[in-house]
N, C-alpha and C. Protein backbone atom coordinates (compact mmCIF):
# COMPACT_ATOMS: atom_id res chain seq x y z
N UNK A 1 -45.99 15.11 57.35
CA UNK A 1 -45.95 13.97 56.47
C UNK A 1 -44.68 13.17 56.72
N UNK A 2 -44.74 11.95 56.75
CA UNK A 2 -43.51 10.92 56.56
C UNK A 2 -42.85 11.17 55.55
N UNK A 3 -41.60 10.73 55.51
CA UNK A 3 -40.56 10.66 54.67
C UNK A 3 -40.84 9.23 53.43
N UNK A 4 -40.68 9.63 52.40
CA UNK A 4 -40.45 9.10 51.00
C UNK A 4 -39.60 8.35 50.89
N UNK A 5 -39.84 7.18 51.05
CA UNK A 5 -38.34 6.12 51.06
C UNK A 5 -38.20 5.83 49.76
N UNK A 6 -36.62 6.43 49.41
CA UNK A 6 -36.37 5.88 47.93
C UNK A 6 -35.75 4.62 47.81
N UNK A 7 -36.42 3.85 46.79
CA UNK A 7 -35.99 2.49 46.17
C UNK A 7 -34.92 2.22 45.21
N UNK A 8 -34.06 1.28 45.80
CA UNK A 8 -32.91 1.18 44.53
C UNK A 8 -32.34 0.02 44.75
N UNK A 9 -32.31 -0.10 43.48
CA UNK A 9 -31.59 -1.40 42.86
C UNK A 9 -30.54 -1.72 42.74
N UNK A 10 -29.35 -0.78 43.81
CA UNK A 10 -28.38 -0.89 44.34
C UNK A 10 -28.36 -1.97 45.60
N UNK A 11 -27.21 -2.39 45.54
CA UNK A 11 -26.45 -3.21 47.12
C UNK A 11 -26.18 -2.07 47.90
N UNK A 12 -25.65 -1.28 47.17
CA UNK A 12 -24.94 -0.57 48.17
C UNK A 12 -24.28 1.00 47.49
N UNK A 13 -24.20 2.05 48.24
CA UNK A 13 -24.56 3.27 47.39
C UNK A 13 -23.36 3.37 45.65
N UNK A 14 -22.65 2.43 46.12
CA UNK A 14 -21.51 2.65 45.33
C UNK A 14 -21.33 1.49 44.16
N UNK A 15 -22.15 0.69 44.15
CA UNK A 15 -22.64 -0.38 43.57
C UNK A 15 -23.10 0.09 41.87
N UNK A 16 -22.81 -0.41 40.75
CA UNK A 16 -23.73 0.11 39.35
C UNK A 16 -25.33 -0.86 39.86
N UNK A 17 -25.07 -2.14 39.99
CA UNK A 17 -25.79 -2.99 39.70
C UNK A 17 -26.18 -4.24 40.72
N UNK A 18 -27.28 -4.42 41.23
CA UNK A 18 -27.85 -5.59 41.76
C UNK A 18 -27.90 -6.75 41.66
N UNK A 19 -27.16 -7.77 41.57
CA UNK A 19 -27.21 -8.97 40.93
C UNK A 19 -28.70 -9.47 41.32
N UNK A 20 -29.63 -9.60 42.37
CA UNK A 20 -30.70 -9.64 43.10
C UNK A 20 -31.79 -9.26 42.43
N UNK A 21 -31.25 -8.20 41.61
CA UNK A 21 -32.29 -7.68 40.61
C UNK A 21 -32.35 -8.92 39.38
N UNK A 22 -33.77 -9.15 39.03
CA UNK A 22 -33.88 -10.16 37.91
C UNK A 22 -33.02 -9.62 36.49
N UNK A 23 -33.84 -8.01 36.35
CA UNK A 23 -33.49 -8.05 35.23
C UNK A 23 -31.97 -7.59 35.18
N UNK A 24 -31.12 -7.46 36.00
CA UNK A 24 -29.90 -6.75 35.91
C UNK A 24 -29.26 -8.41 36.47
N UNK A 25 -29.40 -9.19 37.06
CA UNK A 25 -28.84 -10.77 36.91
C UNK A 25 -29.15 -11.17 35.58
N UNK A 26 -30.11 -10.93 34.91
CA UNK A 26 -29.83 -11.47 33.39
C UNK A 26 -29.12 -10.72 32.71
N UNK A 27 -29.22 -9.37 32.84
CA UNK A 27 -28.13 -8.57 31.39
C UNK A 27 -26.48 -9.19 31.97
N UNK A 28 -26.32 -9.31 33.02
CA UNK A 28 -25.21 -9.72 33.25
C UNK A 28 -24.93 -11.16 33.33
N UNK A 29 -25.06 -12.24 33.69
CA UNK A 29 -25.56 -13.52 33.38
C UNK A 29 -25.62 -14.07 32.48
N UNK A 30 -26.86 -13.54 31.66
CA UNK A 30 -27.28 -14.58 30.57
C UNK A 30 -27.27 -14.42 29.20
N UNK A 31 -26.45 -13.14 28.57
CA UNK A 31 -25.85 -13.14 27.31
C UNK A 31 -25.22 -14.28 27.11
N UNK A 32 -25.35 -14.45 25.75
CA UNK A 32 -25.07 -15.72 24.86
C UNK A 32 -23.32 -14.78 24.58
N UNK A 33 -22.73 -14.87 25.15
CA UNK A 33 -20.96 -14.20 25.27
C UNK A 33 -20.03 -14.79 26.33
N UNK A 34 -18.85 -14.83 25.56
CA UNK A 34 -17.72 -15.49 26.42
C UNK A 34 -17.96 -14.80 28.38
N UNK A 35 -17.88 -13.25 28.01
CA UNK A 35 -17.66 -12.91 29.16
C UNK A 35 -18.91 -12.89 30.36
N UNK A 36 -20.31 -13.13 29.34
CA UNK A 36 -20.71 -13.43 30.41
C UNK A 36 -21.02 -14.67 31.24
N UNK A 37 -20.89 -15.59 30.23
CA UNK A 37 -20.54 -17.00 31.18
C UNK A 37 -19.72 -17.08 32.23
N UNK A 38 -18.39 -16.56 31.86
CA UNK A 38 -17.42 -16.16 32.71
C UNK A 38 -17.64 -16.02 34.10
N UNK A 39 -18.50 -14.37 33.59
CA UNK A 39 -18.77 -14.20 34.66
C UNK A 39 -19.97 -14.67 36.03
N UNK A 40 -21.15 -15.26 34.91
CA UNK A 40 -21.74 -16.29 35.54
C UNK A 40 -21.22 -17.84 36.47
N UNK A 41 -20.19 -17.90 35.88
CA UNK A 41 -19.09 -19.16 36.57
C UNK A 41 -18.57 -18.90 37.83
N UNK A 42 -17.75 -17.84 37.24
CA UNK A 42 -17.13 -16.67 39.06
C UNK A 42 -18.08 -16.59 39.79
N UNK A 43 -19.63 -15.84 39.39
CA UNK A 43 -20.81 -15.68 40.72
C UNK A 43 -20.98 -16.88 40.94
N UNK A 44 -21.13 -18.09 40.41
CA UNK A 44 -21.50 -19.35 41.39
C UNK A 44 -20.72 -19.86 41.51
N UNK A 45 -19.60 -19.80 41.27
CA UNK A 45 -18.14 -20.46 42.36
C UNK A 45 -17.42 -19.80 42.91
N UNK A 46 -17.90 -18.83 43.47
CA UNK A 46 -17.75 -17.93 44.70
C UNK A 46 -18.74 -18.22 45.73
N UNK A 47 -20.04 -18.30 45.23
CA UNK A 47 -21.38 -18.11 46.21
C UNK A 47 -21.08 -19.59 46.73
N UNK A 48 -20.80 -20.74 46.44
CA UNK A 48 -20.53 -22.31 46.42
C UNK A 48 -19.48 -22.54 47.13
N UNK A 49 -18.63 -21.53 46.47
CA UNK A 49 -16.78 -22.30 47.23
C UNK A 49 -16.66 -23.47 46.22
N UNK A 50 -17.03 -24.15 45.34
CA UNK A 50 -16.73 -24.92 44.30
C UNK A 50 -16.12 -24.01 42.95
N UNK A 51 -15.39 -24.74 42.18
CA UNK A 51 -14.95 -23.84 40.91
C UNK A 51 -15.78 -24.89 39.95
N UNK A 52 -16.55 -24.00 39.23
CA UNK A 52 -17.91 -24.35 38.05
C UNK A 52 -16.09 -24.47 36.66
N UNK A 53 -16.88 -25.84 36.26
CA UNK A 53 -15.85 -25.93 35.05
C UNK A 53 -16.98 -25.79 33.97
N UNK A 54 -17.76 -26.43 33.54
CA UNK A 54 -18.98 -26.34 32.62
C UNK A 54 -19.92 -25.56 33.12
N UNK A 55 -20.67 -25.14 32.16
CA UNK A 55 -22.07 -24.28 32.47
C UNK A 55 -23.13 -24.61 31.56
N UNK A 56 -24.27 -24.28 31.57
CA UNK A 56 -25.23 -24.27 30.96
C UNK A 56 -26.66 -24.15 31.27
N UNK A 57 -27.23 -22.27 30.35
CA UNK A 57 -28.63 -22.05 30.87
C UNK A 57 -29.49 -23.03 29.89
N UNK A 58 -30.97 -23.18 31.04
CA UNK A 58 -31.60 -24.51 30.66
C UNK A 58 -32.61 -23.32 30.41
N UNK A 59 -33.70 -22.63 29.66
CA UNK A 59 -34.64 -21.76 30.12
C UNK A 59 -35.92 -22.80 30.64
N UNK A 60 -36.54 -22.39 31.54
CA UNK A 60 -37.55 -23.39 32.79
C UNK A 60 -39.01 -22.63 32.20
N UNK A 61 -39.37 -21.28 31.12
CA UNK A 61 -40.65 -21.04 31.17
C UNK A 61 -40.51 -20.69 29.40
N UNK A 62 -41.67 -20.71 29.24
CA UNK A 62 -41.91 -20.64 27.64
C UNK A 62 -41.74 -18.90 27.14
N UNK A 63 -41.00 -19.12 25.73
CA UNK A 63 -40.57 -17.75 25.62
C UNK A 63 -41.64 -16.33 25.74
N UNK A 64 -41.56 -15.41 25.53
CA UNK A 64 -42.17 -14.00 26.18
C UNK A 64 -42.25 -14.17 24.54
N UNK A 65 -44.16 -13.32 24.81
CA UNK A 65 -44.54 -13.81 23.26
C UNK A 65 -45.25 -11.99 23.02
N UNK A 66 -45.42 -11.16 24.61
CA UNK A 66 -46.06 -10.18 24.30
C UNK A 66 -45.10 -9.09 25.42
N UNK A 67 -44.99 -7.63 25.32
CA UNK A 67 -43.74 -6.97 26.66
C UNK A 67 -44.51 -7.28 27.90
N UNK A 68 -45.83 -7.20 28.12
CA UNK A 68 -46.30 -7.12 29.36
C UNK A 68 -45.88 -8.55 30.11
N UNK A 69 -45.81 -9.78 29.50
CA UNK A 69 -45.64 -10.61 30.09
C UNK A 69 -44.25 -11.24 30.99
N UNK A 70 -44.25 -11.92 31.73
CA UNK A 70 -42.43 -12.22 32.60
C UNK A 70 -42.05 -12.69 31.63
N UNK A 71 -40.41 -11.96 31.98
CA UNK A 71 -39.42 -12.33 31.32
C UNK A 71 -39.00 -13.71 31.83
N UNK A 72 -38.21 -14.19 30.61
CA UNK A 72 -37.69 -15.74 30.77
C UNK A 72 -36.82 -15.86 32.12
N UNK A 73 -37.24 -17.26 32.46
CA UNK A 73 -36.25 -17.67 33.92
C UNK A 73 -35.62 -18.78 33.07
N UNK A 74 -34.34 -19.01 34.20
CA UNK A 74 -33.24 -19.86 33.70
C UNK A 74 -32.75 -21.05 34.47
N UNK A 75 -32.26 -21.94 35.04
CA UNK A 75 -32.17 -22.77 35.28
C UNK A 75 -30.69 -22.88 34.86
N UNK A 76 -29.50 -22.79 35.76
CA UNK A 76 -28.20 -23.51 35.41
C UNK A 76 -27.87 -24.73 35.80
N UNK A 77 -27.63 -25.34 34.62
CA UNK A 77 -26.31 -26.59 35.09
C UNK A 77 -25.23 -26.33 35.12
N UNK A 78 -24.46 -27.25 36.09
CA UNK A 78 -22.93 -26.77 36.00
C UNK A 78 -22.59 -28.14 36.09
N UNK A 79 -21.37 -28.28 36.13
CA UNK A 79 -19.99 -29.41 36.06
C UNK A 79 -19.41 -28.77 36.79
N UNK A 80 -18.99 -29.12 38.49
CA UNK A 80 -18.08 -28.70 39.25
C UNK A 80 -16.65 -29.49 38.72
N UNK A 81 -15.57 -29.12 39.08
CA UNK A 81 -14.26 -29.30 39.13
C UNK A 81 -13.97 -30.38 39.27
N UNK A 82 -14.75 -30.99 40.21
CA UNK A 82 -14.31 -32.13 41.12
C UNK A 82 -15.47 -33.20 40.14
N UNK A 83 -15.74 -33.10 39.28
CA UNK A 83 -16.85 -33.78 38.73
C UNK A 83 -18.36 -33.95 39.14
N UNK A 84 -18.62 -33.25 40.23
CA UNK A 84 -20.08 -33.49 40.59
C UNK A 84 -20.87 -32.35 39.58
N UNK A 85 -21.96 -32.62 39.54
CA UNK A 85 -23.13 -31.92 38.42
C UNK A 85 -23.96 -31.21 39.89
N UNK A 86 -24.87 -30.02 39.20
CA UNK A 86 -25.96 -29.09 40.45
C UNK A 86 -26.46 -28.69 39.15
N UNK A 87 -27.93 -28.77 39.21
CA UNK A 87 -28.71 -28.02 38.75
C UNK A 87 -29.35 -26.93 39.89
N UNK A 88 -29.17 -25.86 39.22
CA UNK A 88 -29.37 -24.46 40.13
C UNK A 88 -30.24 -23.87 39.77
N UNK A 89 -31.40 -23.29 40.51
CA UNK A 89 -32.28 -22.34 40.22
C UNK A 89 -31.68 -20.84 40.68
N UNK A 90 -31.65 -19.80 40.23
CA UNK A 90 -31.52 -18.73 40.62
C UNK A 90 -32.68 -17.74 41.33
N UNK A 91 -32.75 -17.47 42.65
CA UNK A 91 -34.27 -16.70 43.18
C UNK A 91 -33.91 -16.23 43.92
N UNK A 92 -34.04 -15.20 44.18
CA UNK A 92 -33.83 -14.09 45.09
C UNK A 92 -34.83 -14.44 46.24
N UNK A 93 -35.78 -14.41 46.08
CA UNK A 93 -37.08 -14.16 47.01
C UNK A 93 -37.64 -15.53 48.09
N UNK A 94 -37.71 -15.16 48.78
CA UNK A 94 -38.50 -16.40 49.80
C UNK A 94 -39.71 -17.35 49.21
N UNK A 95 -39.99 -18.33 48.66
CA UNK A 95 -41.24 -18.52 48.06
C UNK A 95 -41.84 -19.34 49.28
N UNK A 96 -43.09 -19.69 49.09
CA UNK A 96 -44.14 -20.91 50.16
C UNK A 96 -44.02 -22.07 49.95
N UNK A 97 -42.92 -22.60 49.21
CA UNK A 97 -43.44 -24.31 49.08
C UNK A 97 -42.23 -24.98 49.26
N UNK A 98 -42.09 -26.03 49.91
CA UNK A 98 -41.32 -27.02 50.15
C UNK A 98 -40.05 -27.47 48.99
N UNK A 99 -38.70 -26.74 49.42
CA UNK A 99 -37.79 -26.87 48.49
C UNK A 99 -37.47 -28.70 48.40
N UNK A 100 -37.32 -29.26 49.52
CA UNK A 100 -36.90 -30.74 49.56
C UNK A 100 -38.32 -31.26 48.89
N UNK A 101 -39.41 -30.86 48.86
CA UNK A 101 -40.84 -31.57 48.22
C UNK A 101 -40.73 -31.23 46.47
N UNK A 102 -40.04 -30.16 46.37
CA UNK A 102 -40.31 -30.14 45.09
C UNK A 102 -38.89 -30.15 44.44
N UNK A 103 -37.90 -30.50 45.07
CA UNK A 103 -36.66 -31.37 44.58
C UNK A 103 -36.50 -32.81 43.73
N UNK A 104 -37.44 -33.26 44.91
CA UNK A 104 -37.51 -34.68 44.87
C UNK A 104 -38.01 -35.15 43.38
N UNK A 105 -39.05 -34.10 42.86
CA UNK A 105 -39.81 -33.97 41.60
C UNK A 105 -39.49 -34.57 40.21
């Protein structure tokens, strides 16, 4: 028999947590708390090389009304430093459709 590949929601063996992971990018992320804005600011002005002065989650899907159903997605705005605005989607995953086609939107 083949070997059992175990799955984890680690980066890396020494890692607590996945940011990659949905639901472990929101417990960390998207508390309504000083520190996690914070720390939502640091992950995208690091990933950017811009320093995020403002923030703000937009939620993009209608609230979770039953457990089986997806959890809420988010949508950030920011206020860079330098005054320019980005609305940011957060996604891990490769999707099929035309990011510049459905920018433009």
């Amino acid at each position: 028999m083949g070997k059992i590949k175990k799955i984890s929601f680690r980066p890396s063996p020494t890692a607590l947590l996945d940011p990659k992971c949905d639901v472990a990018f929101k417990a960390m992320f998207t508390q309504e708390t000083p520190e996690s804005e914070a720390a939502l600011k640091d992950f995208i002005s690091t990933l950017l090389g811009k320093q995020v002065d403002e923030l703000e989650l937009v939620p993009n899907e209608p609230p979770i009304d039953e457990h089986g159903e997806l959890n809420m997605s988010f949508d950030v705005s920011v206020k860079f430093n330098d005054g320019e605005r980005a609305d940011i989607e957060m996604q891990s995953r490769q999707e099929r459709y035309d990011y510049a086609t459905r920018a433009e939107s």
